[in-house]
C-alpha atoms as a PDB file:
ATOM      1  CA  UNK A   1     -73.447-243.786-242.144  1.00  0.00           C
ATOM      2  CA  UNK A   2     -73.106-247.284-243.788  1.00  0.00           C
ATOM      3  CA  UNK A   3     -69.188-247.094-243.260  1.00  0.00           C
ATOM      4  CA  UNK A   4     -69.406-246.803-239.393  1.00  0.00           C
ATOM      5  CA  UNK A   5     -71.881-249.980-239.604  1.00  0.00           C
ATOM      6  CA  UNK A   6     -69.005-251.732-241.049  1.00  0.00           C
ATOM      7  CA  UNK A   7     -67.404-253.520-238.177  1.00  0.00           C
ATOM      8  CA  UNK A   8     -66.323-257.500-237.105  1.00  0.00           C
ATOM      9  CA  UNK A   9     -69.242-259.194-235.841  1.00  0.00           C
ATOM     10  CA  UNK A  10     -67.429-263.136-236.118  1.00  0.00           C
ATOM     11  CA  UNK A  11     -70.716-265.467-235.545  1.00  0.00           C
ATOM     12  CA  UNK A  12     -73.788-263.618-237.153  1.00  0.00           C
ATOM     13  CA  UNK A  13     -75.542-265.972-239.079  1.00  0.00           C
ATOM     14  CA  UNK A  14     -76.775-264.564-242.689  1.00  0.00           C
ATOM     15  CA  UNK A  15     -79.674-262.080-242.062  1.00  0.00           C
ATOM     16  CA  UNK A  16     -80.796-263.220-245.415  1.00  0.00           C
ATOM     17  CA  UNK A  17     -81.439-266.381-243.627  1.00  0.00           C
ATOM     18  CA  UNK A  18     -82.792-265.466-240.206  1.00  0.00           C
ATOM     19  CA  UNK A  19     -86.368-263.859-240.938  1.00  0.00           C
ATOM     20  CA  UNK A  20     -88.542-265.688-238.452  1.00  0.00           C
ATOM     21  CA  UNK A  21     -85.834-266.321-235.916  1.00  0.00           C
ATOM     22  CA  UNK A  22     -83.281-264.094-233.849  1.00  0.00           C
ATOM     23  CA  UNK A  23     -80.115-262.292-235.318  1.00  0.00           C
ATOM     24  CA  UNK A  24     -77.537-263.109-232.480  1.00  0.00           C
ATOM     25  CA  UNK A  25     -73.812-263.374-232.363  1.00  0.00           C
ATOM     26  CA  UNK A  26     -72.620-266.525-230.689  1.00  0.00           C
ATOM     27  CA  UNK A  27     -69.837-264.865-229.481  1.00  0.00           C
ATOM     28  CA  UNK A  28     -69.806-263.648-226.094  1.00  0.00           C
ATOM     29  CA  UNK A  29     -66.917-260.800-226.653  1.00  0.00           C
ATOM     30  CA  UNK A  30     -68.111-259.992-230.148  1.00  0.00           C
ATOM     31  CA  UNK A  31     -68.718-256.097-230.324  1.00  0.00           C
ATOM     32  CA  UNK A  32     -71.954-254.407-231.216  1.00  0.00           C
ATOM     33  CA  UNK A  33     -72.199-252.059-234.321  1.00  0.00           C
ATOM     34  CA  UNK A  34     -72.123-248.635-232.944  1.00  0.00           C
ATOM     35  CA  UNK A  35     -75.202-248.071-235.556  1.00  0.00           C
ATOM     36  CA  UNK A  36     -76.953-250.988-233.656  1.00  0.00           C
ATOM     37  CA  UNK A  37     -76.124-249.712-230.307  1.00  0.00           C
ATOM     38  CA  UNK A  38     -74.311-246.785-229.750  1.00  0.00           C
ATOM     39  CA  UNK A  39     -72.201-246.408-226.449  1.00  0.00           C
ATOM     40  CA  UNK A  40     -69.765-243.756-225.233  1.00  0.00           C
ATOM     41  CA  UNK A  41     -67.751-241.122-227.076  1.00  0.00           C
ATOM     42  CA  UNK A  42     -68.319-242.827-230.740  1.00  0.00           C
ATOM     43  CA  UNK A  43     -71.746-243.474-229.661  1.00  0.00           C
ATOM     44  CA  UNK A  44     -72.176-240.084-229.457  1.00  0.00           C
ATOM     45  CA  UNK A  45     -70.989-239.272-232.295  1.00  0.00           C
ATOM     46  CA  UNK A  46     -72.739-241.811-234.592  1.00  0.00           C
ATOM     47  CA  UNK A  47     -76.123-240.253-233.253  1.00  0.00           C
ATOM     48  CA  UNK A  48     -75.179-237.054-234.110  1.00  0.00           C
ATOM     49  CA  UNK A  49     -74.409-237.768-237.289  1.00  0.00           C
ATOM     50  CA  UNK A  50     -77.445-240.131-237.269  1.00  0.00           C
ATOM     51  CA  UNK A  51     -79.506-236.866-236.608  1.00  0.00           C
ATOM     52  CA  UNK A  52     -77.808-234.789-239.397  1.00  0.00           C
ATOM     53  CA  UNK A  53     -78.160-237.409-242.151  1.00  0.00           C
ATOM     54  CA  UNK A  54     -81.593-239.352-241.774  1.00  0.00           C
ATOM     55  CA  UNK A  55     -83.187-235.851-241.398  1.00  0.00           C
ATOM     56  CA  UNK A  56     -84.462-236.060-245.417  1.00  0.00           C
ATOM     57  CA  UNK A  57     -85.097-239.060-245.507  1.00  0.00           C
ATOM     58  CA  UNK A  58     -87.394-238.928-242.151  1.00  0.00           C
ATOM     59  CA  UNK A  59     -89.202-236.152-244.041  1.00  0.00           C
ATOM     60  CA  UNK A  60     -89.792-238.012-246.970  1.00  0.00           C
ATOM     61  CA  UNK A  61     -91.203-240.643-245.069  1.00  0.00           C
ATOM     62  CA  UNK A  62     -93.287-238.753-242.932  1.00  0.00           C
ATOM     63  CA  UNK A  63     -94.739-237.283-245.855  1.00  0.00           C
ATOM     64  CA  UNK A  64     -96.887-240.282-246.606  1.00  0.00           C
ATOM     65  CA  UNK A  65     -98.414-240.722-243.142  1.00  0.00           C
ATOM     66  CA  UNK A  66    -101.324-238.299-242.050  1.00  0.00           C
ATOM     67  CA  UNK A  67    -101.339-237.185-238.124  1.00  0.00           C
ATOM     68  CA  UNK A  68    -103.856-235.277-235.771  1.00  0.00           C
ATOM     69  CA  UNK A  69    -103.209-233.024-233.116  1.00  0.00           C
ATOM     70  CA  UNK A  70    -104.829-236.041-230.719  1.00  0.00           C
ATOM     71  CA  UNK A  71    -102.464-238.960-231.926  1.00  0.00           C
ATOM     72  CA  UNK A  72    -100.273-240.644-229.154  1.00  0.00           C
ATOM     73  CA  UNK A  73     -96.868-240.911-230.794  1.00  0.00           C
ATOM     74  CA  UNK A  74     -93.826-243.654-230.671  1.00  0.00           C
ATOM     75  CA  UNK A  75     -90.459-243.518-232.076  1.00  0.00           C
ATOM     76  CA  UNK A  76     -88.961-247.267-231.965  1.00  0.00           C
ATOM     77  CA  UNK A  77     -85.130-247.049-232.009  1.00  0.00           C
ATOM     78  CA  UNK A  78     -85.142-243.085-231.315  1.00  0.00           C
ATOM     79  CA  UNK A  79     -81.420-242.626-231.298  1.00  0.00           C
ATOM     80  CA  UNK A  80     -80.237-239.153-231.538  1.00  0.00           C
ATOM     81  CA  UNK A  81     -84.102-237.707-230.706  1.00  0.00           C
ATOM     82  CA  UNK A  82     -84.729-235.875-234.356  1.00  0.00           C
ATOM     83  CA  UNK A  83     -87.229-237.435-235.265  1.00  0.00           C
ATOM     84  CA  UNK A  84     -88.826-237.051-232.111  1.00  0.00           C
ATOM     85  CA  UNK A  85     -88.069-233.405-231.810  1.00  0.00           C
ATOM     86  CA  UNK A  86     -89.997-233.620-235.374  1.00  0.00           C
ATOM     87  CA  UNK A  87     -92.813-235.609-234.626  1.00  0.00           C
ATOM     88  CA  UNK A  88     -93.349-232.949-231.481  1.00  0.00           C
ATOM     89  CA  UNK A  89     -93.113-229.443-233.619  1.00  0.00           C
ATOM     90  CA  UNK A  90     -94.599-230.558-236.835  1.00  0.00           C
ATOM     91  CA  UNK A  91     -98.217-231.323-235.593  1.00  0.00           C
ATOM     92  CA  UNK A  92     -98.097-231.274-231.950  1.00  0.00           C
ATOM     93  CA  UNK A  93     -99.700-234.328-231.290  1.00  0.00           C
ATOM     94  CA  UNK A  94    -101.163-235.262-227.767  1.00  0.00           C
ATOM     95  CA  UNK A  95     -97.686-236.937-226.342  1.00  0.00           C
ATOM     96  CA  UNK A  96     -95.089-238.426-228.467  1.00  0.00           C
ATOM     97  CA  UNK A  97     -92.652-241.322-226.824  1.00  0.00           C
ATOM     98  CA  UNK A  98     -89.371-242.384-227.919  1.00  0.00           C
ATOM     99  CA  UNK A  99     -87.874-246.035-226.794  1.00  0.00           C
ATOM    100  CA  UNK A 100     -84.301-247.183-227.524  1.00  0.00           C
ATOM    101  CA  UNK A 101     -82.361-250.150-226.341  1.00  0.00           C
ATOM    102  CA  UNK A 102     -78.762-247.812-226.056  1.00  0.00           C
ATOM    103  CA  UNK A 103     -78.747-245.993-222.386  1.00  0.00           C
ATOM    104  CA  UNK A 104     -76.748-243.029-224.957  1.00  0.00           C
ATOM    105  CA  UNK A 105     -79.362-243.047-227.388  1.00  0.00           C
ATOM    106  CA  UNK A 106     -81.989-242.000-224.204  1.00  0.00           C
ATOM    107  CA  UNK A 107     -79.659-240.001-223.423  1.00  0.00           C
ATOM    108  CA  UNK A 108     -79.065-237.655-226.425  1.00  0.00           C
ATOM    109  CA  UNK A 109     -82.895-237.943-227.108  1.00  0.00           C
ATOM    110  CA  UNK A 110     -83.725-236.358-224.190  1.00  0.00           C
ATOM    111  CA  UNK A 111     -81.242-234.039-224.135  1.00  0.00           C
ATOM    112  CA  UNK A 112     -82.211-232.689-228.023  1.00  0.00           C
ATOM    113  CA  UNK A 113     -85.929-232.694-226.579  1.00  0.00           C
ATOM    114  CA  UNK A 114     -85.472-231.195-222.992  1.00  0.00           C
ATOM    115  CA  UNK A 115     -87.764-228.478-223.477  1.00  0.00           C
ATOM    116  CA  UNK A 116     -90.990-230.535-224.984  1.00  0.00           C
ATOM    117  CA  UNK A 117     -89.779-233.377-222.206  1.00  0.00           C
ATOM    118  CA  UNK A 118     -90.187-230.423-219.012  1.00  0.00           C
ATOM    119  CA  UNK A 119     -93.565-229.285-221.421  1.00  0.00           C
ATOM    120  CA  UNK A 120     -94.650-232.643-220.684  1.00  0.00           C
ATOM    121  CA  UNK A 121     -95.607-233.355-224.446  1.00  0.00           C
ATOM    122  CA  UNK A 122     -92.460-236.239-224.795  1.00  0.00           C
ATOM    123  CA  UNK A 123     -91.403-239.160-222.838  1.00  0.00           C
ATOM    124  CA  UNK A 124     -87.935-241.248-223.915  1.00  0.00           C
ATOM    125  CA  UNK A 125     -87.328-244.967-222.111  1.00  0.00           C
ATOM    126  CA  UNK A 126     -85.274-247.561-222.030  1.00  0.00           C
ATOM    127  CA  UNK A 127     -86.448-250.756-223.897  1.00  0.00           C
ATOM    128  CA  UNK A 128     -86.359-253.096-226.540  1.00  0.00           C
ATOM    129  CA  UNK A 129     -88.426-253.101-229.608  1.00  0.00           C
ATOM    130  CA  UNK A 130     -88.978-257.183-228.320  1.00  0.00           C
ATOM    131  CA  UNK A 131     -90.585-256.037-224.798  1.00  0.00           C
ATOM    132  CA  UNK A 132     -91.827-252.473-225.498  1.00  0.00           C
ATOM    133  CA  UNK A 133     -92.199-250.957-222.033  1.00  0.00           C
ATOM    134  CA  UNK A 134     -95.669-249.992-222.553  1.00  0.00           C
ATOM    135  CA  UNK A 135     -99.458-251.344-222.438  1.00  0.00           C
ATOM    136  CA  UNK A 136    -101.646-252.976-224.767  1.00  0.00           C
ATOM    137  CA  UNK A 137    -103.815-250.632-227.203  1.00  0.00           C
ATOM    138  CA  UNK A 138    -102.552-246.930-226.313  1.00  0.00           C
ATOM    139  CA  UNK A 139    -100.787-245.750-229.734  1.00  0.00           C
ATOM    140  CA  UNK A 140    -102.204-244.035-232.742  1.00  0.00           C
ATOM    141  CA  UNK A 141     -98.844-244.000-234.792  1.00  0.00           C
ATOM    142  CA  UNK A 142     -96.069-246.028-234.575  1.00  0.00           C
ATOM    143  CA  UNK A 143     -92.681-244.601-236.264  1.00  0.00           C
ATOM    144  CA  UNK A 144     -89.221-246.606-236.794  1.00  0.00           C
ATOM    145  CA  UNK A 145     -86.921-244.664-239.141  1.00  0.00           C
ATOM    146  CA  UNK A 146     -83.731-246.695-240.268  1.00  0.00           C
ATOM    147  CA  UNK A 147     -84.052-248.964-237.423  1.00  0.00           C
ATOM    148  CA  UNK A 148     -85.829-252.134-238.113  1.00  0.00           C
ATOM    149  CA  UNK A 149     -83.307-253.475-240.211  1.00  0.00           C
ATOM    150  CA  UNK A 150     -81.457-253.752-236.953  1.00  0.00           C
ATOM    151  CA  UNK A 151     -84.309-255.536-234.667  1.00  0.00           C
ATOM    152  CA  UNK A 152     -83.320-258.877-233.495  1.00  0.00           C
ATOM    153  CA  UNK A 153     -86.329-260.518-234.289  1.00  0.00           C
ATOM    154  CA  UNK A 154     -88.563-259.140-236.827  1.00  0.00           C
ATOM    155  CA  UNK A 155     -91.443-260.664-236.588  1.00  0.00           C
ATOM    156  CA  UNK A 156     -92.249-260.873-233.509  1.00  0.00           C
ATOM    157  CA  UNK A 157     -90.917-257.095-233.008  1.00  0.00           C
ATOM    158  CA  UNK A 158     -93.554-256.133-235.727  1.00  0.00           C
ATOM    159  CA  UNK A 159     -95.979-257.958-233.825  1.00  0.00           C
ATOM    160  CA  UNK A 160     -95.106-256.475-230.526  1.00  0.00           C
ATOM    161  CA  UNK A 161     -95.336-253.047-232.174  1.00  0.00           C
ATOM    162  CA  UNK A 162     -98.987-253.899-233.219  1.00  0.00           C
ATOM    163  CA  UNK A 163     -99.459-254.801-229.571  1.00  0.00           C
ATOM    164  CA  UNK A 164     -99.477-251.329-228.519  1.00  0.00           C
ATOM    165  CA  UNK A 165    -101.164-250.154-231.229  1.00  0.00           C
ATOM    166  CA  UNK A 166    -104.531-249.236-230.807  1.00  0.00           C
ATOM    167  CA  UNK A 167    -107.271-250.739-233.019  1.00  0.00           C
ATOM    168  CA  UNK A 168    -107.063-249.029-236.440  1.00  0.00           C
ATOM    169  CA  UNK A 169    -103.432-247.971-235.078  1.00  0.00           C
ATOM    170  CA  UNK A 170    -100.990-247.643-237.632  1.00  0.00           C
ATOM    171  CA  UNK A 171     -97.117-248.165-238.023  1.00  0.00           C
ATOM    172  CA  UNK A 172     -94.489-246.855-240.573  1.00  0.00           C
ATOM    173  CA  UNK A 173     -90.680-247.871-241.243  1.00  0.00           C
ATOM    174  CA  UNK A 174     -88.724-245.994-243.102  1.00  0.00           C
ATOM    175  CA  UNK A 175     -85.157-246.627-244.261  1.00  0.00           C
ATOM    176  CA  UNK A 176     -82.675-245.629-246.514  1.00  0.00           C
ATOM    177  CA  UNK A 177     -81.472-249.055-247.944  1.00  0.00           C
ATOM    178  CA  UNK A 178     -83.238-252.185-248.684  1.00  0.00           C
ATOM    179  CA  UNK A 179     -82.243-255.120-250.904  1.00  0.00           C
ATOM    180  CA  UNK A 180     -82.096-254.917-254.412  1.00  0.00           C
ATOM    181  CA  UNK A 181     -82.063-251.066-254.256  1.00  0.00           C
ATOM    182  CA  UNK A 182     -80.021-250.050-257.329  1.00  0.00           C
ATOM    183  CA  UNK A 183     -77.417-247.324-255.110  1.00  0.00           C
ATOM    184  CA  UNK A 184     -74.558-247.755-254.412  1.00  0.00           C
ATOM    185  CA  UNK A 185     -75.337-247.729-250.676  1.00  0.00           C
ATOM    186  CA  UNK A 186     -77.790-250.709-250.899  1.00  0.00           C
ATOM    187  CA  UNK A 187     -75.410-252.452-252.830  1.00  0.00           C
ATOM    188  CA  UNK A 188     -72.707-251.575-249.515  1.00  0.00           C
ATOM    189  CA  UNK A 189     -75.288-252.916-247.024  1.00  0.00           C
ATOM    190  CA  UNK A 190     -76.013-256.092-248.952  1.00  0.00           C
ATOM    191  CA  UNK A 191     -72.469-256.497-249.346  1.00  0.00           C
ATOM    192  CA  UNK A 192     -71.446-256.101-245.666  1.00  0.00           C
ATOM    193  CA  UNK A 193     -74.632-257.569-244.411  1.00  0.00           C
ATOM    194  CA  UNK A 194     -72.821-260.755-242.812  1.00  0.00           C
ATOM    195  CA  UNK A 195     -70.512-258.350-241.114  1.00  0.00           C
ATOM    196  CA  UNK A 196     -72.977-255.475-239.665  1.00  0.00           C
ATOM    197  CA  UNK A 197     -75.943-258.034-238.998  1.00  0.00           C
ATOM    198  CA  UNK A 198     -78.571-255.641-240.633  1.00  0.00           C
ATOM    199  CA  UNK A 199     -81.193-258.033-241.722  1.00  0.00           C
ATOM    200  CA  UNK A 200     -81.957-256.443-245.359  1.00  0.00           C
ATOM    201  CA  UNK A 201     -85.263-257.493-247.278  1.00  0.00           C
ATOM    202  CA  UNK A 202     -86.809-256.887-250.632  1.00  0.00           C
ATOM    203  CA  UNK A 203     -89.884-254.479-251.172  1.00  0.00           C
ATOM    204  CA  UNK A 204     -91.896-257.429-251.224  1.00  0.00           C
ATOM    205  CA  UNK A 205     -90.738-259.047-248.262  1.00  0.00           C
ATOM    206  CA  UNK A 206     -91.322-255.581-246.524  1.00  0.00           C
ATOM    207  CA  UNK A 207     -94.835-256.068-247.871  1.00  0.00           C
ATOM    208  CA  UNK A 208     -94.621-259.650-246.274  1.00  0.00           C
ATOM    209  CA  UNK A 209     -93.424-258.667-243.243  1.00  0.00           C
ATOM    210  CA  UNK A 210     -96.230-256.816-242.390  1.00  0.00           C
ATOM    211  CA  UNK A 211     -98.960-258.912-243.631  1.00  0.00           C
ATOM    212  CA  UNK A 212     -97.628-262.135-241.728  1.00  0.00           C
ATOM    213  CA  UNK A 213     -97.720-259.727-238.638  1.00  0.00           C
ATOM    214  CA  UNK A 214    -101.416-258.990-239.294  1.00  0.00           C
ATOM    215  CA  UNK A 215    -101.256-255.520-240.415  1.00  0.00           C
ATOM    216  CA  UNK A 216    -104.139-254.382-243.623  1.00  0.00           C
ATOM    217  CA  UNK A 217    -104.248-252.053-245.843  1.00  0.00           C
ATOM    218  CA  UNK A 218    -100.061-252.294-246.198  1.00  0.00           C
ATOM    219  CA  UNK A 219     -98.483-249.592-248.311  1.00  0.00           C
ATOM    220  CA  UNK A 220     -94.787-249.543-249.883  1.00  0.00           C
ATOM    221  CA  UNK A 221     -93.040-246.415-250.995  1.00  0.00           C
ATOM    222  CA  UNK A 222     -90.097-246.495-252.954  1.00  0.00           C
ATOM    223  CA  UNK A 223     -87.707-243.722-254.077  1.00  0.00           C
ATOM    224  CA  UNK A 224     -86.046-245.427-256.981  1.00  0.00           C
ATOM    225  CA  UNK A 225     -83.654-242.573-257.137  1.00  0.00           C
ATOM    226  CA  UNK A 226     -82.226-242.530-253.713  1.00  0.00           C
ATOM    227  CA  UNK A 227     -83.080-246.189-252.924  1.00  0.00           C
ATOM    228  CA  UNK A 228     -85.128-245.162-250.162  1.00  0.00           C
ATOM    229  CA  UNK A 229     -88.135-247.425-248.935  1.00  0.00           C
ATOM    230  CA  UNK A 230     -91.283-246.758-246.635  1.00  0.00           C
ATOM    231  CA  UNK A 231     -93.716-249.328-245.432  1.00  0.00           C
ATOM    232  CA  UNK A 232     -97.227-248.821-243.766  1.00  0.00           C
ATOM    233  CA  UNK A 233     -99.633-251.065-242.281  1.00  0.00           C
ATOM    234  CA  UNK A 234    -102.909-250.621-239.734  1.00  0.00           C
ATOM    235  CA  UNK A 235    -103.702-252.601-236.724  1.00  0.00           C
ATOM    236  CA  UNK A 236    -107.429-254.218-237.646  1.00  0.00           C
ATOM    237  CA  UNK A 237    -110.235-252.157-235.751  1.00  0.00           C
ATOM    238  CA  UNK A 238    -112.105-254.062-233.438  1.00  0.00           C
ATOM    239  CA  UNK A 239    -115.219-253.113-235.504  1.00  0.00           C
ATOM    240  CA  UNK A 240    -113.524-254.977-238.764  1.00  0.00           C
ATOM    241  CA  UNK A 241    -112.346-257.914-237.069  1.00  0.00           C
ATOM    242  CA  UNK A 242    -110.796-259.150-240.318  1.00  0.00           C
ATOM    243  CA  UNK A 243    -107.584-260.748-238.464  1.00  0.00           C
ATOM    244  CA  UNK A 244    -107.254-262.275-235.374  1.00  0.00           C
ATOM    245  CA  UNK A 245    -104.927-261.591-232.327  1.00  0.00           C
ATOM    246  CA  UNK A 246    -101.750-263.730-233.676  1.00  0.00           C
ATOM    247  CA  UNK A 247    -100.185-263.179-229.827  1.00  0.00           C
ATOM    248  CA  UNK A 248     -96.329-262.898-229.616  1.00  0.00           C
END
């Protein structure tokens, strides 16, 4: 998919240089990566394809997170639905949600979960990852699966995730590139960073990332071989109180 992120994006400052502030193009006409926001008939088609090839790789991240048949679910960035429909068959948890910023993402989501969406077991909205359309405290699990290396502000998204995380709550990213991953895809994405406007970081600023954000007991995953990366981190329980509300 790394090819169809390729596009001219004149004004993005260097991701490498933007953790702790907003991403943004200072270009009024400059287009959106398709990957970053897909709209109409290549929209489509990048979330199909988007379903088809992070379907591994959501597995293999999934693997390293235990769920219950009473978590409350969200997807962040659900695109094409998949791993929403996955999330919903695998352990039938209470509800899952799905939120994405692209009106076509919603749309395809829904449409490759209509039947657990009428079952009343899925929800999909509109929203951003910075103002999550949702209340303080009501999620068990938080998943974003090759999406957070497009959120405009990283920091504060990961602390607006850990928002609506309930205490002990806990959130996984999973992606399929990161920097200094020896493939030849990593390599692509660090190459064509300044042109996409994926915001790329090392295992250890993953690590980092969720620390500064107030997440424990943080966990990094790497598959060497495929230079895929998964990061975990809890919300503190209230009974803990080890870190204090950092706001937004």
């Amino acid at each position: 998919m790394l090819t169809a992120c390729v596009g001219r994006t004149d004004g993005i400052r260097d991701p490498l240089d933007s953790l702790g502030r907003n991403t943004t193009m200072t270009g009024g006409s400059a287009p959106v990566s398709q990957c970053q926001k897909p709209t109409g008939w290549l929209g489509r088609f990048i979330l199909w394809r988007m379903n088809a090839s992070h379907s591994k790789l959501t597995d293999w991240g999934l693997r390293h997170i235990s769920r219950t048949k009473q978590d409350v679910i969200l997807d962040v960035g659900c695109g094409g639905g998949e791993t929403i429909r996955t999330l919903a068959a695998s352990s039938m948890p209470a509800k899952v949600y799905g939120v994405d910023h692209s009106e076509e993402s919603v749309a395809a989501s829904c449409r490759k979960n209509v039947g657990a969406i009428e079952a009343g077991r899925v929800e999909i909205k509109l929203g951003s990852v910075s103002r999550l359309p949702f209340a303080d405290g009501i999620f068990d699990l938080v998943t974003a699966v090759e999406t957070h290396i497009w959120w405009p502000d990283l920091p504060g998204d990961m602390r607006e995730i850990r928002r609506v995380l309930k205490p002990g709550g806990r959130l996984i990213i999973i992606a399929e590139v990161y920097k200094g991953a020896n493939t030849m895809t990593s390599r692509l994405a660090e190459q064509y960073a300044g042109r996409t406007g994926m915001v790329l970081l090392t295992a250890d600023e993953h690590r980092r990332l969720f620390t500064d954000a107030g997440y424990v007991e943080v966990q990094l995953v790497e598959e060497d071989r495929k230079g895929w990366i998964c990061g975990m981190g809890r919300k503190p329980s209230m009974a803990t109180g080890s870190v204090p509300d950092l706001g937004r």
